[in-house]
N, C-alpha and C. Protein backbone atom coordinates (compact mmCIF):
# COMPACT_ATOMS: atom_id res chain seq x y z
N UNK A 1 0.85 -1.19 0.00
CA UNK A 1 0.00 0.00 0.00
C UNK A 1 0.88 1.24 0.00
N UNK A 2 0.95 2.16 -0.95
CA UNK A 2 1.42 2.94 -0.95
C UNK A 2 0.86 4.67 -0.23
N UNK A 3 1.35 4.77 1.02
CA UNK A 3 1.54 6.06 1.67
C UNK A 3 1.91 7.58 0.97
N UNK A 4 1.54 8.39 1.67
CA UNK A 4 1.60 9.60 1.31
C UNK A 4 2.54 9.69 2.08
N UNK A 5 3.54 10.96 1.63
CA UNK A 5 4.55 11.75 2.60
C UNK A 5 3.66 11.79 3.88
N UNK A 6 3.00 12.80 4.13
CA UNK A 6 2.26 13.48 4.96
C UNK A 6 2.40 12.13 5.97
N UNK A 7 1.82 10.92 5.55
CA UNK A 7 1.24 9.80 6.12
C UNK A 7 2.50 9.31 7.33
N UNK A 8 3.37 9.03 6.10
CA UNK A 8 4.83 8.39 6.55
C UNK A 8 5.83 9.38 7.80
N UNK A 9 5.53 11.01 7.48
CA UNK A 9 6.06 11.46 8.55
C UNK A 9 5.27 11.57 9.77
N UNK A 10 3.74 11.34 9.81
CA UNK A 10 2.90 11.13 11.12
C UNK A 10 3.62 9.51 11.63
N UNK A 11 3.49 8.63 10.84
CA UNK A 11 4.02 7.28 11.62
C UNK A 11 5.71 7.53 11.63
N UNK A 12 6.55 8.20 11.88
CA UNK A 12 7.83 8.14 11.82
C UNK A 12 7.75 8.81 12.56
N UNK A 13 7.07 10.04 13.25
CA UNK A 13 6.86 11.06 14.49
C UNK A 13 6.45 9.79 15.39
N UNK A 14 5.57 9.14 15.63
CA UNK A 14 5.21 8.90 16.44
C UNK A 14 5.72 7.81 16.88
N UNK A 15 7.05 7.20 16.26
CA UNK A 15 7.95 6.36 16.58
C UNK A 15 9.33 6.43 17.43
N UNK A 16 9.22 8.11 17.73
CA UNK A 16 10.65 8.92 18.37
C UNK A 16 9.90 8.06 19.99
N UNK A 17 10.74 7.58 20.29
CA UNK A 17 11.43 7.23 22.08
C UNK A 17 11.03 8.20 23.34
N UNK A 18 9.90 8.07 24.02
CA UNK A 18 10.26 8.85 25.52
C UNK A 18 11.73 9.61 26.01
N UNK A 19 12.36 10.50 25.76
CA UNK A 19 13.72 10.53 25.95
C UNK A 19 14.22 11.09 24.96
N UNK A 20 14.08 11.36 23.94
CA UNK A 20 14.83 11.14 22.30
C UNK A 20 13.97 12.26 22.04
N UNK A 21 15.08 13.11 20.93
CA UNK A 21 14.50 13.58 19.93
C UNK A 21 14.70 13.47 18.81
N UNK A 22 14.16 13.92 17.79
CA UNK A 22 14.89 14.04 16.58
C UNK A 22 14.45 15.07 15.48
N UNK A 23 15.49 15.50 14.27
CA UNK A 23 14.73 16.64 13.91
C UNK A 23 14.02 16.64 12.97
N UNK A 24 13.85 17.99 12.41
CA UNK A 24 12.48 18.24 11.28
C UNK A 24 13.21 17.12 9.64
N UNK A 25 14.91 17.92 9.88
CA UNK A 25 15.20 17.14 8.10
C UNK A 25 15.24 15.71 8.37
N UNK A 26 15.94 14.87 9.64
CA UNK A 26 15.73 13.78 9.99
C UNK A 26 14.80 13.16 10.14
N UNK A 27 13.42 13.45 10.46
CA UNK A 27 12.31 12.83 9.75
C UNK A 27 11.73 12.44 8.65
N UNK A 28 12.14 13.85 8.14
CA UNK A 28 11.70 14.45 6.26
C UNK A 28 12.33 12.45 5.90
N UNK A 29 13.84 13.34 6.28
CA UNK A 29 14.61 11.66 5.09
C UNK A 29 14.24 10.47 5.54
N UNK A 30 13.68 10.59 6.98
CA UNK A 30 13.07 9.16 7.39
C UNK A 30 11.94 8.56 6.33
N UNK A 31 11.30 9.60 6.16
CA UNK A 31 9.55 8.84 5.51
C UNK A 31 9.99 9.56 4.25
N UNK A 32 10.78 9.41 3.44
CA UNK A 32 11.37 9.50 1.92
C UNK A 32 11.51 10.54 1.31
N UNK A 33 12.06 11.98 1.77
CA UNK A 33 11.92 13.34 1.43
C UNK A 33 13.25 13.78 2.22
N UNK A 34 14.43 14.14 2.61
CA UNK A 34 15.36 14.82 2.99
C UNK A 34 15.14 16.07 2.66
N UNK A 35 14.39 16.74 1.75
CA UNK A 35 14.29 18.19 1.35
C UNK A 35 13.58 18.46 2.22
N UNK A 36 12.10 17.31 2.41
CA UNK A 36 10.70 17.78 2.83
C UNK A 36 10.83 18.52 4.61
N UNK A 37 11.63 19.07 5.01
CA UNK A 37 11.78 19.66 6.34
C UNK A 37 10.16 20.58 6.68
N UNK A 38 10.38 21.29 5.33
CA UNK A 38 9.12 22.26 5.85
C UNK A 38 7.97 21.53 5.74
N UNK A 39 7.85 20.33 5.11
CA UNK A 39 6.33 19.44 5.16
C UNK A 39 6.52 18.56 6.81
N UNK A 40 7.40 18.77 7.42
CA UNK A 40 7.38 18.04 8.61
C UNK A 40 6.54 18.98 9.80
N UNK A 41 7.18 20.51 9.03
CA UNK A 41 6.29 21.45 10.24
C UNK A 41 5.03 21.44 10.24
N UNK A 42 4.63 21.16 8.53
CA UNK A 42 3.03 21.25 8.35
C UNK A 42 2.20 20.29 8.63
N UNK A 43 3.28 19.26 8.68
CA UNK A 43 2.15 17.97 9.30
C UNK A 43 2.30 18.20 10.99
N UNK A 44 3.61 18.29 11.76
CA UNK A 44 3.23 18.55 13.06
C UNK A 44 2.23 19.64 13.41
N UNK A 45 1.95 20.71 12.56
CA UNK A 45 1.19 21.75 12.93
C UNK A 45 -0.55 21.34 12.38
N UNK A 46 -0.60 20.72 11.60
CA UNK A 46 -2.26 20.10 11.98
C UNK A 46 -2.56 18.68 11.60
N UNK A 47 -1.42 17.78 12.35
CA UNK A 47 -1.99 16.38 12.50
C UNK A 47 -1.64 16.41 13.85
N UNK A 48 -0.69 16.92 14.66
CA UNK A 48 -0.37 16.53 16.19
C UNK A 48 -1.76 16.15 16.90
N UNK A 49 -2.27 17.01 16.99
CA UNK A 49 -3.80 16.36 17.77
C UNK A 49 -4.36 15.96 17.21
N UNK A 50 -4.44 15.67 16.20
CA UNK A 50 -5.34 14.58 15.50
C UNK A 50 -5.12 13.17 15.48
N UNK A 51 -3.74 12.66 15.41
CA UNK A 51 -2.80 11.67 15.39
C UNK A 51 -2.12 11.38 16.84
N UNK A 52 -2.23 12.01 17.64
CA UNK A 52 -1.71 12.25 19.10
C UNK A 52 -0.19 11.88 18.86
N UNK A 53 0.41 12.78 17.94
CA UNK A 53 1.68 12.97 17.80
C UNK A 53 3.00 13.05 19.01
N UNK A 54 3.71 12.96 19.22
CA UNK A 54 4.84 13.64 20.34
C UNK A 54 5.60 14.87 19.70
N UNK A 55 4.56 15.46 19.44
CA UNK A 55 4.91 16.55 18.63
C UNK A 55 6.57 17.68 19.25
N UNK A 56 6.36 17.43 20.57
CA UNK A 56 7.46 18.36 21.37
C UNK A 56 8.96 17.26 21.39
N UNK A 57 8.98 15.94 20.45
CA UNK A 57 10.05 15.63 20.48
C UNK A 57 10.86 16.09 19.45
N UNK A 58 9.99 16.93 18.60
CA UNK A 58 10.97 17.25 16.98
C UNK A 58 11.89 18.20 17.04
N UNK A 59 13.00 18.80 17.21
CA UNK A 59 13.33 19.77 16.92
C UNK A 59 14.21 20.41 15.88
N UNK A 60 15.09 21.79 15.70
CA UNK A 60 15.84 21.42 14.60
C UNK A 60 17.28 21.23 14.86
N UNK A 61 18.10 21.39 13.72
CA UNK A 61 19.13 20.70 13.48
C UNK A 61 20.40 21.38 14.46
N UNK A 62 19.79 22.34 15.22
CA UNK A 62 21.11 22.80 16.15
C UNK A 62 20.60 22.30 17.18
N UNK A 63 19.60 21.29 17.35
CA UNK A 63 19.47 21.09 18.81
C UNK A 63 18.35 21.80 19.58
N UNK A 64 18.18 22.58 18.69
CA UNK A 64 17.09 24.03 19.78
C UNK A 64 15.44 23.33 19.14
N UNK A 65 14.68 24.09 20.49
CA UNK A 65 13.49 24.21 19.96
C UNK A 65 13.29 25.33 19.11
N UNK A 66 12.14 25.28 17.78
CA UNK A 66 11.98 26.31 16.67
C UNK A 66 10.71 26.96 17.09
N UNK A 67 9.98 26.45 18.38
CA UNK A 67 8.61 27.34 18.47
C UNK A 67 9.39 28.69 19.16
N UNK A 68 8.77 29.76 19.22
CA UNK A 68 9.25 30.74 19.63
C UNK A 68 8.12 31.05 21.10
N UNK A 69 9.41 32.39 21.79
CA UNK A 69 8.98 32.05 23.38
C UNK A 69 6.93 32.66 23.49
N UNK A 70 6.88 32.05 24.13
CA UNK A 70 4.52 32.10 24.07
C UNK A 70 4.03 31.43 23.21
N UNK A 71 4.77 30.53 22.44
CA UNK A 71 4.09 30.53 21.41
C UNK A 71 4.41 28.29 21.42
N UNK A 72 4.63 28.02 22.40
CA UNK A 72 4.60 26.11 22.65
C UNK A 72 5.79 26.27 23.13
N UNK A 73 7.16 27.60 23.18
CA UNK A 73 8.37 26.83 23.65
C UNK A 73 8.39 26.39 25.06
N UNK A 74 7.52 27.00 25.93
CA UNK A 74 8.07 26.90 27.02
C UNK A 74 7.21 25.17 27.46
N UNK A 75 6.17 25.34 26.79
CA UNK A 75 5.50 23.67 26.90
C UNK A 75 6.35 22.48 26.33
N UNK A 76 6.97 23.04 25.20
CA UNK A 76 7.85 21.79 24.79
C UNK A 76 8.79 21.64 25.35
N UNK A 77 9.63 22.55 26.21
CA UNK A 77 10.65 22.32 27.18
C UNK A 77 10.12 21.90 28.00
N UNK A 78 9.17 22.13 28.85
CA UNK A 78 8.64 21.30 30.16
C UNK A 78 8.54 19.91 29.63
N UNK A 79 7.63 19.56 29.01
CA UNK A 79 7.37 18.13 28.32
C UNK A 79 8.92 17.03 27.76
N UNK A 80 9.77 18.14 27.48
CA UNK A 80 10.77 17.22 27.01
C UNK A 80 11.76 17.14 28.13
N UNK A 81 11.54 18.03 29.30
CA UNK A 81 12.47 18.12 30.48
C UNK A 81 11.58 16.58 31.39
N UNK A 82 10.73 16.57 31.40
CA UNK A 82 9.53 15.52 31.90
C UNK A 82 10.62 13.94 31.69
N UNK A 83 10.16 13.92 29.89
CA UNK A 83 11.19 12.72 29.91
C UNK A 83 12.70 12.63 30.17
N UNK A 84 13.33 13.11 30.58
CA UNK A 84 14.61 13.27 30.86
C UNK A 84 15.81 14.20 30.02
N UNK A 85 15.16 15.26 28.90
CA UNK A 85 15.85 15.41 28.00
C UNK A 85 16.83 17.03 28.62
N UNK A 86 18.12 17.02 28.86
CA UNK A 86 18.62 18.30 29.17
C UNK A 86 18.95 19.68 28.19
N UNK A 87 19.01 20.45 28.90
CA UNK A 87 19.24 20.88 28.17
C UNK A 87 20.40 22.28 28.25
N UNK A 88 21.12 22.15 27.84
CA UNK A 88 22.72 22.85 27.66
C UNK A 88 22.33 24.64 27.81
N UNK A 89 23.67 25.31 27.48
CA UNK A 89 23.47 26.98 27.76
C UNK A 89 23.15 26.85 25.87
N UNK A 90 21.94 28.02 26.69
CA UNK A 90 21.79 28.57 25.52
C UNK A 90 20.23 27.55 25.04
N UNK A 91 19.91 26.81 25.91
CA UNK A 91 18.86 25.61 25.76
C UNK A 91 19.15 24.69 24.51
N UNK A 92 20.23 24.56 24.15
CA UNK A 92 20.74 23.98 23.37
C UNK A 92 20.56 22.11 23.57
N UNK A 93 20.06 21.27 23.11
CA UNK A 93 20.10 19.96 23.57
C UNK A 93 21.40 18.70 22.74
N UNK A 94 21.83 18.82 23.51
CA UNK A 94 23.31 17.73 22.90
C UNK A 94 22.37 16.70 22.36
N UNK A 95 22.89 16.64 20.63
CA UNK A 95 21.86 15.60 20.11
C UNK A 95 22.59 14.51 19.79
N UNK A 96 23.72 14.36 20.56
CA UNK A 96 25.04 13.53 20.55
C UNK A 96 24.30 12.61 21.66
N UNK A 97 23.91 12.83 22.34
CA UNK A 97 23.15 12.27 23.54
C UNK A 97 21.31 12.35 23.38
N UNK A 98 20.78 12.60 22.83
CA UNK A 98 19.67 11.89 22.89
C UNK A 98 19.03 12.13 21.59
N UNK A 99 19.76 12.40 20.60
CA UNK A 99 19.43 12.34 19.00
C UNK A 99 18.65 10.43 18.70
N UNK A 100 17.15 10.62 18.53
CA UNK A 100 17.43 9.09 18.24
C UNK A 100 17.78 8.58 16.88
N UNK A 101 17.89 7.67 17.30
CA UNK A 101 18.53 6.69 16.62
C UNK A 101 18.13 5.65 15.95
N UNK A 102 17.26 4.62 15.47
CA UNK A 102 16.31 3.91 15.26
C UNK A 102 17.35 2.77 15.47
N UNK A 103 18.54 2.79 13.83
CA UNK A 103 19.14 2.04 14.10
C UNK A 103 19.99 1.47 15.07
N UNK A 104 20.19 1.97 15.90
CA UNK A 104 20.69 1.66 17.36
C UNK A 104 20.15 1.43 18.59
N UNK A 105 20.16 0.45 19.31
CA UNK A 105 19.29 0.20 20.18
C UNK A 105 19.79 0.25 21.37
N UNK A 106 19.18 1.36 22.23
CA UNK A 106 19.76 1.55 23.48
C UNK A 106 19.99 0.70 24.27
């Protein structure tokens, strides 16, 4: 059965680890798009509640959260501080340490 993008990055979101994050282009190339970064925002931004996404595990490629402050950052830091995820100066998250990984099994 062949999937839609859209489809493939809702089931590839909702496969990130309690603990783990991972980001917007690292999804994209997960569910067959490496370009598709900005179709990752548009599906987290109206499938998350629909799909009951872990929407606050995505972030981008420096590590940071991309919502801006009032606007989900401070919820997605609580939520990702919840599962254990730290976070460095500058709220920076070492993705050396909890970047997941699929192929690797903790």
């Amino acid at each position: 059965m062949h999937h839609s993008f859209h489809q493939r990055v809702a089931a590839t979101i909702k496969q990130i680890p309690r603990g783990r994050v991972a980001t917007y282009g690292q999804i994209a190339a997960m569910a067959g798009n490496p370009l598709g970064a900005r179709e990752v925002v548009r599906v987290l931004h109206s499938s998350s509640d629909k799909y009951e996404l872990p929407w606050h595990r995505v972030i981008n490629r420096l590590g940071r959260i991309s919502l801006g402050r009032n606007q989900g950052y401070e919820k997605q830091k609580t939520l990702l501080k919840r599962e254990g995820v730290v976070f460095g100066l500058m709220d920076i998250i070492d993705l050396d340490r909890f970047m997941w990984r699929p192929e690797i099994r903790d």
